[in-house]
Protein backbone atom coordinates (compact mmCIF):
# COMPACT_ATOMS: atom_id res chain seq x y z
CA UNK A 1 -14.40 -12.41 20.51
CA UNK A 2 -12.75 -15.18 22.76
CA UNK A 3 -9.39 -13.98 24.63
CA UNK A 4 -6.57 -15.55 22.54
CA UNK A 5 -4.34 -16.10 26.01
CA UNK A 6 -7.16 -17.70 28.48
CA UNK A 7 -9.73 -18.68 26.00
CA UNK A 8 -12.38 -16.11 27.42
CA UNK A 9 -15.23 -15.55 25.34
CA UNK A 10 -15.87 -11.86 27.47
CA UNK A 11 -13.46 -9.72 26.03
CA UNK A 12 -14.35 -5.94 26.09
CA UNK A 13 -13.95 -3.27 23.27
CA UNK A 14 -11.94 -0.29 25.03
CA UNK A 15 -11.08 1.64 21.26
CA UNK A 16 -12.07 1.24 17.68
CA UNK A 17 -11.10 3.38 14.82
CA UNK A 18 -10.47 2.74 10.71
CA UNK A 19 -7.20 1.15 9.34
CA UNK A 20 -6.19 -0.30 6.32
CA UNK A 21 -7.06 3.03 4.27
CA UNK A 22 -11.00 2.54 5.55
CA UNK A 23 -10.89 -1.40 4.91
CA UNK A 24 -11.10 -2.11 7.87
CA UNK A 25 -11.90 -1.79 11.71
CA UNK A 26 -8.97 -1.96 14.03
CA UNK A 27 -10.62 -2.74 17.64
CA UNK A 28 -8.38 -3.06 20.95
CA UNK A 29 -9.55 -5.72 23.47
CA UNK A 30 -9.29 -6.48 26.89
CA UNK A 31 -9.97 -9.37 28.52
CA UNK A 32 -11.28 -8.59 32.23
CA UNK A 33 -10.74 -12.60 32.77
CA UNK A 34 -7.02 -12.40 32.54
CA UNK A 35 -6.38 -8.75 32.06
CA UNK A 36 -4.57 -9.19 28.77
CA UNK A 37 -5.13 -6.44 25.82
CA UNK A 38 -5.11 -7.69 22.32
CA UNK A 39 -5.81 -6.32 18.61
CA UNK A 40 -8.30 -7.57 16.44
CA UNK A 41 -9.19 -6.00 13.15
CA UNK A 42 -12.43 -6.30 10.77
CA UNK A 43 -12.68 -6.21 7.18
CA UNK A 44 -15.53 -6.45 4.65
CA UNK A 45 -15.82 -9.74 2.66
CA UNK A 46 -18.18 -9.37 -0.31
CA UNK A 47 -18.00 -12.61 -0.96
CA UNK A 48 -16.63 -15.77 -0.64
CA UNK A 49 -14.15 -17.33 -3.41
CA UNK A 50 -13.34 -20.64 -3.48
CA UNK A 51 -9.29 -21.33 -4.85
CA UNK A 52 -9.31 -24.24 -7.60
CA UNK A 53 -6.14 -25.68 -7.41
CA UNK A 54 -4.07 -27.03 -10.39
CA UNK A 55 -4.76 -30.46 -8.91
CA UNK A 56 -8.38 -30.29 -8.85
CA UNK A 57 -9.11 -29.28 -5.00
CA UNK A 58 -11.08 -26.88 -3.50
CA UNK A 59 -9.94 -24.82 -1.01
CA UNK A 60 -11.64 -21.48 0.66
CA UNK A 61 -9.91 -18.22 -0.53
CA UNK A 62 -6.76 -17.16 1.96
CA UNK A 63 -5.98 -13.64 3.03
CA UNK A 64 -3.50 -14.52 5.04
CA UNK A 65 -1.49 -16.57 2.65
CA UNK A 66 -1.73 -14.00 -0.07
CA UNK A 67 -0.53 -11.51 1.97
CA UNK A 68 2.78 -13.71 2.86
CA UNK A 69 3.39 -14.79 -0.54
CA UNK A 70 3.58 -10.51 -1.47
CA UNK A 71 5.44 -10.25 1.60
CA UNK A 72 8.47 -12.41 0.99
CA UNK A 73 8.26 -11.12 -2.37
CA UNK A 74 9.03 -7.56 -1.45
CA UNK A 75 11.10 -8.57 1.46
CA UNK A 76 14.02 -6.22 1.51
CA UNK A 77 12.52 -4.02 -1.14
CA UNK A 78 11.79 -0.04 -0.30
CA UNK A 79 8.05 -0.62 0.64
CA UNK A 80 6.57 -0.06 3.57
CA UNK A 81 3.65 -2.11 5.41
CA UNK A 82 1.11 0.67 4.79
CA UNK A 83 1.66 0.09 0.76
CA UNK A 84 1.75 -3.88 0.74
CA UNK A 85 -1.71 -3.68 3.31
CA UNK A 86 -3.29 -1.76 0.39
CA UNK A 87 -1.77 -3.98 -2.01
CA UNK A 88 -3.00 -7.09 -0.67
CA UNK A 89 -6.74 -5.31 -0.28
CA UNK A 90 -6.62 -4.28 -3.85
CA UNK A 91 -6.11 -7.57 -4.82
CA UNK A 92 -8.77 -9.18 -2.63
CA UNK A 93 -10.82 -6.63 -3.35
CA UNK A 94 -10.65 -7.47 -7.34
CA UNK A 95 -11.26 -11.15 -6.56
CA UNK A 96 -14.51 -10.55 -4.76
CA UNK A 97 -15.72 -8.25 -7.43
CA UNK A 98 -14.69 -9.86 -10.57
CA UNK A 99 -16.73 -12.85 -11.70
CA UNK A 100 -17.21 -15.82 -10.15
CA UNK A 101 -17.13 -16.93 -6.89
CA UNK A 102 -15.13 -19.73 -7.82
CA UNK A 103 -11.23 -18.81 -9.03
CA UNK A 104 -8.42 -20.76 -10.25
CA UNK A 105 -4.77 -20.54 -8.19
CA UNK A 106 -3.10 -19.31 -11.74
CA UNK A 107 -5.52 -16.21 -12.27
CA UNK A 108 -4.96 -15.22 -8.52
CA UNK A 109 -0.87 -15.71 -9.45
CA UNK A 110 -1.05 -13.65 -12.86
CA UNK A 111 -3.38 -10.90 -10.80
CA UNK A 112 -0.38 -10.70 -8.38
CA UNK A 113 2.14 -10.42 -10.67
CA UNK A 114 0.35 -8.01 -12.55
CA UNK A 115 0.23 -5.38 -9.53
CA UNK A 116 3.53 -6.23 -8.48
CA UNK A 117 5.32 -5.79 -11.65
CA UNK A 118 3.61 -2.01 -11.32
CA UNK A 119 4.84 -1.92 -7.70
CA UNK A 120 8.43 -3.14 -7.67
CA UNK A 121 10.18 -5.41 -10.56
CA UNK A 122 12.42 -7.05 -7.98
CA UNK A 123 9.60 -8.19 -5.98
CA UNK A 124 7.88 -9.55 -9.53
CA UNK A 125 10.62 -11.24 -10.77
CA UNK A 126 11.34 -12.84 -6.92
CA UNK A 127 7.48 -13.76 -7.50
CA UNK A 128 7.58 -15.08 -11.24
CA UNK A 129 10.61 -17.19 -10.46
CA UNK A 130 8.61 -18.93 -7.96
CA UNK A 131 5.07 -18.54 -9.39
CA UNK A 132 6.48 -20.06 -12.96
CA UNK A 133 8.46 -22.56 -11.92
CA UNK A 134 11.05 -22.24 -14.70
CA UNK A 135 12.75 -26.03 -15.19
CA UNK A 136 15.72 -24.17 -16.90
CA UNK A 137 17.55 -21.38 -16.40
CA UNK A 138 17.18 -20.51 -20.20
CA UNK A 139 13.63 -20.45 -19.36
CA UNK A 140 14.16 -17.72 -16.69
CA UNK A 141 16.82 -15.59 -19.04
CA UNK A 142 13.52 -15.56 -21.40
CA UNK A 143 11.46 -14.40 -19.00
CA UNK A 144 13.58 -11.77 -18.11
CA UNK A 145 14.27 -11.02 -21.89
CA UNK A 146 10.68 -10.06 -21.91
CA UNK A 147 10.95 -8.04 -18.70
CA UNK A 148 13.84 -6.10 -20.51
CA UNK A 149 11.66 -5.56 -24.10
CA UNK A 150 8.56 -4.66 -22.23
């Protein structure tokens, strides 16, 4: 693992242990180049997914932006780190076991709105508005018309 403040490549493991609910390996690091001390953590991919996107590209699957996207969604909202970690697993965790290795941008949307509207109807309403796109507000009064009947 190179040192991400001198660009070391011999960085030393001082503690490992499970995080993430046993998804992963959180490792502490020291660099003896520089003496810095950084986190890494490791996570099991079962495969890799490809993201079509509604304008034809191909782009490799993005933990990171998934995770921000269910972040700002349940920014402000009473849930804690611990509860949008597993969230964000659960969800990667589907991808890489359902189907294909190849996955459009809209199934990945409906899967998170799915678990969010389970999780907090704030954050999935926050998420629809900006997943859907609505061009009208009548659109978005629909939407939530469903939310209510539902």
């Amino acid at each position: 693992m190179r040192c991400p403040f001198c660009g070391s490549e011999d960085t030393q493991v001082k503690d490992s242990r499970p995080a993430e609910d046993n998804a992963a390996i959180r490792r502490r690091r020291a660099c003896p180049a520089c003496s810095a001390r950084f986190t890494t953590f490791e996570r099991v991919q079962l495969r890799e997914i490809t993201v079509l996107k509604t304008d034809g590209r191909r782009v490799p699957f993005d933990r990171d932006k998934l995770a921000r996207s269910v972040r700002i969604a349940l920014r402000k909202r009473p849930v804690d780190e611990d509860k949008i970690e597993r969230i964000v697993n659960g969800i990667q965790r589907r991808l890489e076991t359902d189907g294909d290795s190849e996955i459009t941008s809209r199934q990945i949307g409906e899967i998170v709105m799915d678990t969010l509207k389970d999780v907090d109807q704030v954050a999935y309403v926050r998420f629809a508005s900006v997943y859907r796109n609505f061009g009208e507000a009548k659109d978005f009064r629909e939407f939530l018309g469903k939310l209510d009947a539902g």
